[in-house]
C-alpha atoms as a PDB file:
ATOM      1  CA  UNK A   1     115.560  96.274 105.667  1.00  0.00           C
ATOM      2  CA  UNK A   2     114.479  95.457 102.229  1.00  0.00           C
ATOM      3  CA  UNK A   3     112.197  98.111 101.739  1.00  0.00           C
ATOM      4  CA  UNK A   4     114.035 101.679 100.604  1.00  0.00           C
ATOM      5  CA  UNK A   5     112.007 103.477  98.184  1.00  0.00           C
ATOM      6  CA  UNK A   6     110.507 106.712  99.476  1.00  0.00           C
ATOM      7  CA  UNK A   7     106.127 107.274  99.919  1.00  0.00           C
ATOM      8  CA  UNK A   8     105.220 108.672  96.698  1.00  0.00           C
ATOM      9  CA  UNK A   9     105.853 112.292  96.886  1.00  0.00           C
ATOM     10  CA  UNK A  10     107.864 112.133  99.386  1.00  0.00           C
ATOM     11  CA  UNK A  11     111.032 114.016  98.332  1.00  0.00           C
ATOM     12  CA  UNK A  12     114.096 113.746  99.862  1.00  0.00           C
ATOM     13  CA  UNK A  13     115.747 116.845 101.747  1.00  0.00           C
ATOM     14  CA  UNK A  14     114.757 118.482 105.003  1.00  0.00           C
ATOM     15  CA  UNK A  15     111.177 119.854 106.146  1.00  0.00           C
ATOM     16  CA  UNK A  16     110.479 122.237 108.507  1.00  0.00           C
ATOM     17  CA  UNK A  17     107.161 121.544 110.909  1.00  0.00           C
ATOM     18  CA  UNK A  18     104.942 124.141 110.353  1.00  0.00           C
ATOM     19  CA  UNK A  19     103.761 124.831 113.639  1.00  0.00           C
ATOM     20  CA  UNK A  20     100.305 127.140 112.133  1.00  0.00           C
ATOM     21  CA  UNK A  21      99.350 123.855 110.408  1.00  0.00           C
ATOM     22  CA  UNK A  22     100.398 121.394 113.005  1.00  0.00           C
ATOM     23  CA  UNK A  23      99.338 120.020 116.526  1.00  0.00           C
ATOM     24  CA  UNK A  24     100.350 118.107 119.707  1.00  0.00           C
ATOM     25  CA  UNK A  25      97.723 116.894 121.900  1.00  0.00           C
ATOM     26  CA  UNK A  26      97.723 114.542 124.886  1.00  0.00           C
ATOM     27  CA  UNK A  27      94.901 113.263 127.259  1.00  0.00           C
ATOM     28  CA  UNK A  28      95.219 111.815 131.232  1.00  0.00           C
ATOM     29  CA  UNK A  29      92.921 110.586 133.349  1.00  0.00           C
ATOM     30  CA  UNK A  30      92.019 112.948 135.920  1.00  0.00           C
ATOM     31  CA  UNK A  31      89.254 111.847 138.006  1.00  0.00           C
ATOM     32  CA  UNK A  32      86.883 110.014 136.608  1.00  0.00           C
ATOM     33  CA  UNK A  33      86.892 111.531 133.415  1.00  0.00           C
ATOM     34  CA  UNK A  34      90.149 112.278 130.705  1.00  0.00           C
ATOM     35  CA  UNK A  35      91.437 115.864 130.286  1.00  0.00           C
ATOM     36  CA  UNK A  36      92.852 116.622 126.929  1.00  0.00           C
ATOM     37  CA  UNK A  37      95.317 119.403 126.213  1.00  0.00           C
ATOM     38  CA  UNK A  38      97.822 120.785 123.638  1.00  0.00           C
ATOM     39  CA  UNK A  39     101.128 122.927 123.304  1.00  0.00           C
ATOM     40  CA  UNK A  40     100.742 125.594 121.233  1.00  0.00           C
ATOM     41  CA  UNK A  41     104.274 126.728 121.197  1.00  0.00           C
ATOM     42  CA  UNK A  42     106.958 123.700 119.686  1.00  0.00           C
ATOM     43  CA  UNK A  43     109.095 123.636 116.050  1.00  0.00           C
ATOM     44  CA  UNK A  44     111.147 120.646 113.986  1.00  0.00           C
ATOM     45  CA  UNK A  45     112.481 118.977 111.164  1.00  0.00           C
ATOM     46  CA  UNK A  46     112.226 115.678 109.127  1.00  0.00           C
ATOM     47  CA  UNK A  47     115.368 115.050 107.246  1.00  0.00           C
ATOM     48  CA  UNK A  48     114.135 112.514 104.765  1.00  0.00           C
ATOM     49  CA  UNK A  49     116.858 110.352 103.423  1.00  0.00           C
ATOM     50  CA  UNK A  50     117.469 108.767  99.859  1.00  0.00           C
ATOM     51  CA  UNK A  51     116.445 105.377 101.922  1.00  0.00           C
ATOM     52  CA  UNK A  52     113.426 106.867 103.784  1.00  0.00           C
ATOM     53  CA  UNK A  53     114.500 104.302 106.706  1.00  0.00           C
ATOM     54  CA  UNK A  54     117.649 106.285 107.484  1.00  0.00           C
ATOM     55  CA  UNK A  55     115.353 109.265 107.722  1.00  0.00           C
ATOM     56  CA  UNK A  56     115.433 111.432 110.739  1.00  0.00           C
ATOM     57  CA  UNK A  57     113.360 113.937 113.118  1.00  0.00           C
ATOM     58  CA  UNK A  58     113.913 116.207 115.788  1.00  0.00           C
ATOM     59  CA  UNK A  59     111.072 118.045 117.982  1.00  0.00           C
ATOM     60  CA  UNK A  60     111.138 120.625 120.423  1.00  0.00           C
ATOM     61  CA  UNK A  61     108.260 121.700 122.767  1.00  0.00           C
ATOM     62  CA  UNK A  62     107.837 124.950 125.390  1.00  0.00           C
ATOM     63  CA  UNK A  63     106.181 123.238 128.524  1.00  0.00           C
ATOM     64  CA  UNK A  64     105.345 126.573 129.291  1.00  0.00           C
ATOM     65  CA  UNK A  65     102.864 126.743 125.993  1.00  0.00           C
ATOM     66  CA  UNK A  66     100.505 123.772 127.803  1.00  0.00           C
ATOM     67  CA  UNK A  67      96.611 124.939 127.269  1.00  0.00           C
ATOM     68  CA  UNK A  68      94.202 122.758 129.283  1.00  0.00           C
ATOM     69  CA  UNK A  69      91.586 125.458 128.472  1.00  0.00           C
ATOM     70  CA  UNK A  70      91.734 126.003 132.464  1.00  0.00           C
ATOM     71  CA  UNK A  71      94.558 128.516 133.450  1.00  0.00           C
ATOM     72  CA  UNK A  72      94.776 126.959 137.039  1.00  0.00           C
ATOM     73  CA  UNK A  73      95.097 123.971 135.997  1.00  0.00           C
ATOM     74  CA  UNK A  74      98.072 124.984 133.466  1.00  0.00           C
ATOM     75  CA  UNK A  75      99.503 127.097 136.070  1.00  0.00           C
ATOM     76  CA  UNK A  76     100.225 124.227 138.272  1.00  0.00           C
ATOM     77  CA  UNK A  77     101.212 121.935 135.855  1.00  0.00           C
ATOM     78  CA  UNK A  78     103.993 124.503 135.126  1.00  0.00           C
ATOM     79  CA  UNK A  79     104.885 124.071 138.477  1.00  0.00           C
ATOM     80  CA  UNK A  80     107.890 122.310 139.789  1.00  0.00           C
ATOM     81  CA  UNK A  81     105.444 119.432 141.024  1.00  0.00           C
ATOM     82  CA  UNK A  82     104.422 118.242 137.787  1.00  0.00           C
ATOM     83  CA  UNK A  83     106.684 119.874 135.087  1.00  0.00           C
ATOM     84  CA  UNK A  84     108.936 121.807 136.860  1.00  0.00           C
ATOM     85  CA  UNK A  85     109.093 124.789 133.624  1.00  0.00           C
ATOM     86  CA  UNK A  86     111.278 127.255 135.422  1.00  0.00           C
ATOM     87  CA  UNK A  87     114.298 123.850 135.131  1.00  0.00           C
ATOM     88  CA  UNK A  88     112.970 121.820 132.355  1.00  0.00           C
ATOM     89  CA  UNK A  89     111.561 125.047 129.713  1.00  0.00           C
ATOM     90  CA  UNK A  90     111.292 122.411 127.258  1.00  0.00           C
ATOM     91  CA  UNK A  91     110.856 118.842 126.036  1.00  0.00           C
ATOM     92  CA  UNK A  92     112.508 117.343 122.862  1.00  0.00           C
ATOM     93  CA  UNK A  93     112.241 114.524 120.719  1.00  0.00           C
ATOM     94  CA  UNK A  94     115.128 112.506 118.225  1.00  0.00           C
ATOM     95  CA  UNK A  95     114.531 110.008 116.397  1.00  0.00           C
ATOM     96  CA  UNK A  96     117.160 106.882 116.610  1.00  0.00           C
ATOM     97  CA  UNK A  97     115.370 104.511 113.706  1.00  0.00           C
ATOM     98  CA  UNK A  98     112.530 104.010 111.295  1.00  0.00           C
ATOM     99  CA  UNK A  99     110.559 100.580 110.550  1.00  0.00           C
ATOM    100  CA  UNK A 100     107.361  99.746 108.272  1.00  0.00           C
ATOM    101  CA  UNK A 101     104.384  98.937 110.679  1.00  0.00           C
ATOM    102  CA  UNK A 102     102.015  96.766 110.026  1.00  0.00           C
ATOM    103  CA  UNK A 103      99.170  98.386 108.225  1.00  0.00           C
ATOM    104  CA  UNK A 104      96.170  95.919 108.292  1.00  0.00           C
ATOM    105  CA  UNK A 105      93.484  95.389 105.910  1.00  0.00           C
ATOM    106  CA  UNK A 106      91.698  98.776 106.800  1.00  0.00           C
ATOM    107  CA  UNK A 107      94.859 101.401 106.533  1.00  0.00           C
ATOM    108  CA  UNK A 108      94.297 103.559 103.737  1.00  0.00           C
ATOM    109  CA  UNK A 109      97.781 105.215 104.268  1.00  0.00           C
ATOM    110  CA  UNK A 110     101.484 103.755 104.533  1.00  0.00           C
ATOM    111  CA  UNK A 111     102.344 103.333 108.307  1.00  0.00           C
ATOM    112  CA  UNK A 112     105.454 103.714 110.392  1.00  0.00           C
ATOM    113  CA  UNK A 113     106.850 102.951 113.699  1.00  0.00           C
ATOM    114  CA  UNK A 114     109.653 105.772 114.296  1.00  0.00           C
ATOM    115  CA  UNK A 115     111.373 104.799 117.003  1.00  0.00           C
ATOM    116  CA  UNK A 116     113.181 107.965 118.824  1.00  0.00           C
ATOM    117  CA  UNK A 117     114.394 109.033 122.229  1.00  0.00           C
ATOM    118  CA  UNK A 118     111.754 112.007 124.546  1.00  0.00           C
ATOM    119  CA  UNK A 119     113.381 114.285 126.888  1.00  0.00           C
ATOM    120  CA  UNK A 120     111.242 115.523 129.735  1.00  0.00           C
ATOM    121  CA  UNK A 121     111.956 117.078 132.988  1.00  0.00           C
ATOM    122  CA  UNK A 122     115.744 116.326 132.351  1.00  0.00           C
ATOM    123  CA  UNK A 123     115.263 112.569 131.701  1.00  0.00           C
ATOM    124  CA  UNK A 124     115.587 110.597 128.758  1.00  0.00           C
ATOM    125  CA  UNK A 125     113.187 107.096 127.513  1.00  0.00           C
ATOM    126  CA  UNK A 126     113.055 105.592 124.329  1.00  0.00           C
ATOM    127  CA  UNK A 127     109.066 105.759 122.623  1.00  0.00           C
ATOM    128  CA  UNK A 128     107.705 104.532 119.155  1.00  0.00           C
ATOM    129  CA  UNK A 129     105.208 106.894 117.491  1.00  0.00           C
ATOM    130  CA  UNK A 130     103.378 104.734 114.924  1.00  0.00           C
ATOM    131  CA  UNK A 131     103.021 107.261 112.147  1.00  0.00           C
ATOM    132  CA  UNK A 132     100.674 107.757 109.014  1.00  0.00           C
ATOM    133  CA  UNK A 133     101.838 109.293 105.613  1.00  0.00           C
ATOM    134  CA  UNK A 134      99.069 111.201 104.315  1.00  0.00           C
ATOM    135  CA  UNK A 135     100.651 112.690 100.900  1.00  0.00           C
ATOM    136  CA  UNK A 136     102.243 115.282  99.758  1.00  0.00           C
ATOM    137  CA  UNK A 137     101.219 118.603  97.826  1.00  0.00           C
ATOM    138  CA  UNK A 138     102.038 122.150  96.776  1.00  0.00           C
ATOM    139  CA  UNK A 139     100.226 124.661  99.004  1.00  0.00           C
ATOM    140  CA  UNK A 140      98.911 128.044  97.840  1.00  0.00           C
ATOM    141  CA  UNK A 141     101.863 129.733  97.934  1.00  0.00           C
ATOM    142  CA  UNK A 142     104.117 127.337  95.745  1.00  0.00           C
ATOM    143  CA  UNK A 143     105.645 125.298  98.314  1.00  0.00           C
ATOM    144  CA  UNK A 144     105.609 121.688  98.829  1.00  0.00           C
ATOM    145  CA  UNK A 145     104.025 120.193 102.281  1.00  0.00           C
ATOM    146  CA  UNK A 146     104.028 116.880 103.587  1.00  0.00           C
ATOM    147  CA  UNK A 147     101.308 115.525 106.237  1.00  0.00           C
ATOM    148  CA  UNK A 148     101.799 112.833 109.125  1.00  0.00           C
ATOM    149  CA  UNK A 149      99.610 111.630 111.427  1.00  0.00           C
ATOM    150  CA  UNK A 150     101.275 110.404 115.062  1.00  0.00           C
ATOM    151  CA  UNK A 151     100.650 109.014 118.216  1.00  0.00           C
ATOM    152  CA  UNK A 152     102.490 106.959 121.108  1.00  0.00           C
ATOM    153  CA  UNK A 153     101.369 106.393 124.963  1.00  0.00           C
ATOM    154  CA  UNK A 154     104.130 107.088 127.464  1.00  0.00           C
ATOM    155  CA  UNK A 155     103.712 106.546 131.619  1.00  0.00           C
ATOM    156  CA  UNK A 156     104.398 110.257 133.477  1.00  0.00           C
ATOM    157  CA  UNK A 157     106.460 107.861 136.371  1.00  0.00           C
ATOM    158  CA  UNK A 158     109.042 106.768 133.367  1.00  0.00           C
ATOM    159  CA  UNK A 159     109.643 110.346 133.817  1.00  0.00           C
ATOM    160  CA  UNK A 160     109.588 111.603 137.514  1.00  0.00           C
ATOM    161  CA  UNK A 161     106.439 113.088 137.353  1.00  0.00           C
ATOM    162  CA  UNK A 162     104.934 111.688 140.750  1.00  0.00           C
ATOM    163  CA  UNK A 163     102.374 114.447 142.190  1.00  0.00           C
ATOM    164  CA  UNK A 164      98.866 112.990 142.682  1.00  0.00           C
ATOM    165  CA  UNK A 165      96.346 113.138 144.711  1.00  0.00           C
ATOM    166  CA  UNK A 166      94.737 110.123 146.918  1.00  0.00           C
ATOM    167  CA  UNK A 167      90.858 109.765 146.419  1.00  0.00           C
ATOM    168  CA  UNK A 168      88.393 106.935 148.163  1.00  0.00           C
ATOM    169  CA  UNK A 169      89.599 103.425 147.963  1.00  0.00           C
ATOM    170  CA  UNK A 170      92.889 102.980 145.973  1.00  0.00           C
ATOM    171  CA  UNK A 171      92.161 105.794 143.278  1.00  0.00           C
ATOM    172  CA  UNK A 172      94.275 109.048 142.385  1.00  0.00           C
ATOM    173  CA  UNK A 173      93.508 112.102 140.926  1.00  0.00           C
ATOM    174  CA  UNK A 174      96.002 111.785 137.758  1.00  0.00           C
ATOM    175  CA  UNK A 175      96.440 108.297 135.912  1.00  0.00           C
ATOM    176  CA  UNK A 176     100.080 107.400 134.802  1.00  0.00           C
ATOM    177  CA  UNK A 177      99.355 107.081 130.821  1.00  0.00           C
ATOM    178  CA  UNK A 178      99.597 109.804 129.106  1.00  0.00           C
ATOM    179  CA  UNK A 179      98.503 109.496 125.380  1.00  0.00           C
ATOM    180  CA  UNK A 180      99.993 111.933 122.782  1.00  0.00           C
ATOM    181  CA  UNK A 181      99.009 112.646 119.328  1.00  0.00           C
ATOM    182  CA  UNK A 182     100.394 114.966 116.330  1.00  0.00           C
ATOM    183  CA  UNK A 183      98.934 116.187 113.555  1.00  0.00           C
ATOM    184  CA  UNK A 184     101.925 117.645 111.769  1.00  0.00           C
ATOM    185  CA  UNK A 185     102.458 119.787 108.246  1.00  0.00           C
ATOM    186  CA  UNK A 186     105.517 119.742 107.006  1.00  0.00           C
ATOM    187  CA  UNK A 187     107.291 122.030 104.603  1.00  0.00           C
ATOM    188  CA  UNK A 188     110.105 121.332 101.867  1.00  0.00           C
ATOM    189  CA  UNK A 189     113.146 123.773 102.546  1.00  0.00           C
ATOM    190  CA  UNK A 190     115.259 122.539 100.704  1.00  0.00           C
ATOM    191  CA  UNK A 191     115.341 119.602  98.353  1.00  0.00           C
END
């Protein structure tokens, strides 16, 4: 790839997600409406490179920190029918590459496809998050954060993740799509 000079600001080194700052959502049908949750409990890094192409990221997320806003429902995806905690405790993401996206006429920030591998329930599938840069810029306290936008759509089957629930004609309880975003904060540790 031609392109190798880093998003203004965008300093080379590694940054630490700042998980106060930061936030993974997702959203599934359920019924006939869409239930959106988060994980409140997950940490990473973003080692950006001299060529912000060979730039890498790693994730990790507790299962266990799901919030649904309905502790039933949380409980039982917890369980070893849907996310089976007490095996899988977590989830992780690496990324394997990094590509421009195409930004259209009306993208007001640069745009990425990072292309990594997502680890659930003991099994592995390649995903693309297409990612916004939104800047960089020294926080309160003197240090220097970085702010992405991400989101990808993944199917729960890709990951053996079955349970559901018939319903009249051919309809189920729980939809196989599962669409995740991140809002993630960034902080330089070292540079």
């Amino acid at each position: 790839m031609t392109e190798t000079a880093a998003p203004p600001g965008l300093t080379t080194g590694t940054w630490t997600i700042d998980p106060v700052h930061s936030e993974i959502t997702f959203s599934i049908r359920h019924l006939m409406t869409t239930v959106r949750g988060s994980f409140t409990d997950f940490g990473g890094t973003i080692a950006i490179a001299d060529d912000p192409f060979l730039s890498t990221a790693t994730a990790e997320i507790a299962i266990a920190s799901i919030d649904t806003r309905n502790a039933e429902r949380d409980a039982h995806v917890r369980s070893s029918e849907i996310m089976d905690v007490e095996r899988h405790p977590t989830m992780t993401f690496t990324t394997t590459g990094v590509a421009s996206a195409r930004t259209g006429r009306r993208a007001r920030h640069p745009r990425y496809g990072v292309d990594g591998e997502l680890a659930i329930r003991g099994i592995t599938n390649p995903v693309r998050l297409l990612t916004e840069f939104h800047g960089t810029s020294v926080d309160p306290w003197g240090g220097m954060r970085a702010g992405f936008t991400a989101s990808t759509r993944i199917l729960r089957s890709d990951f053996g993740i079955q349970f559901n629930v018939p319903l009249q004609g051919d309809r189920l309880v729980l939809g196989d799509e599962i669409d995740i975003g991140l809002e993630i904060q960034a902080v330089l540790a070292d540079g």
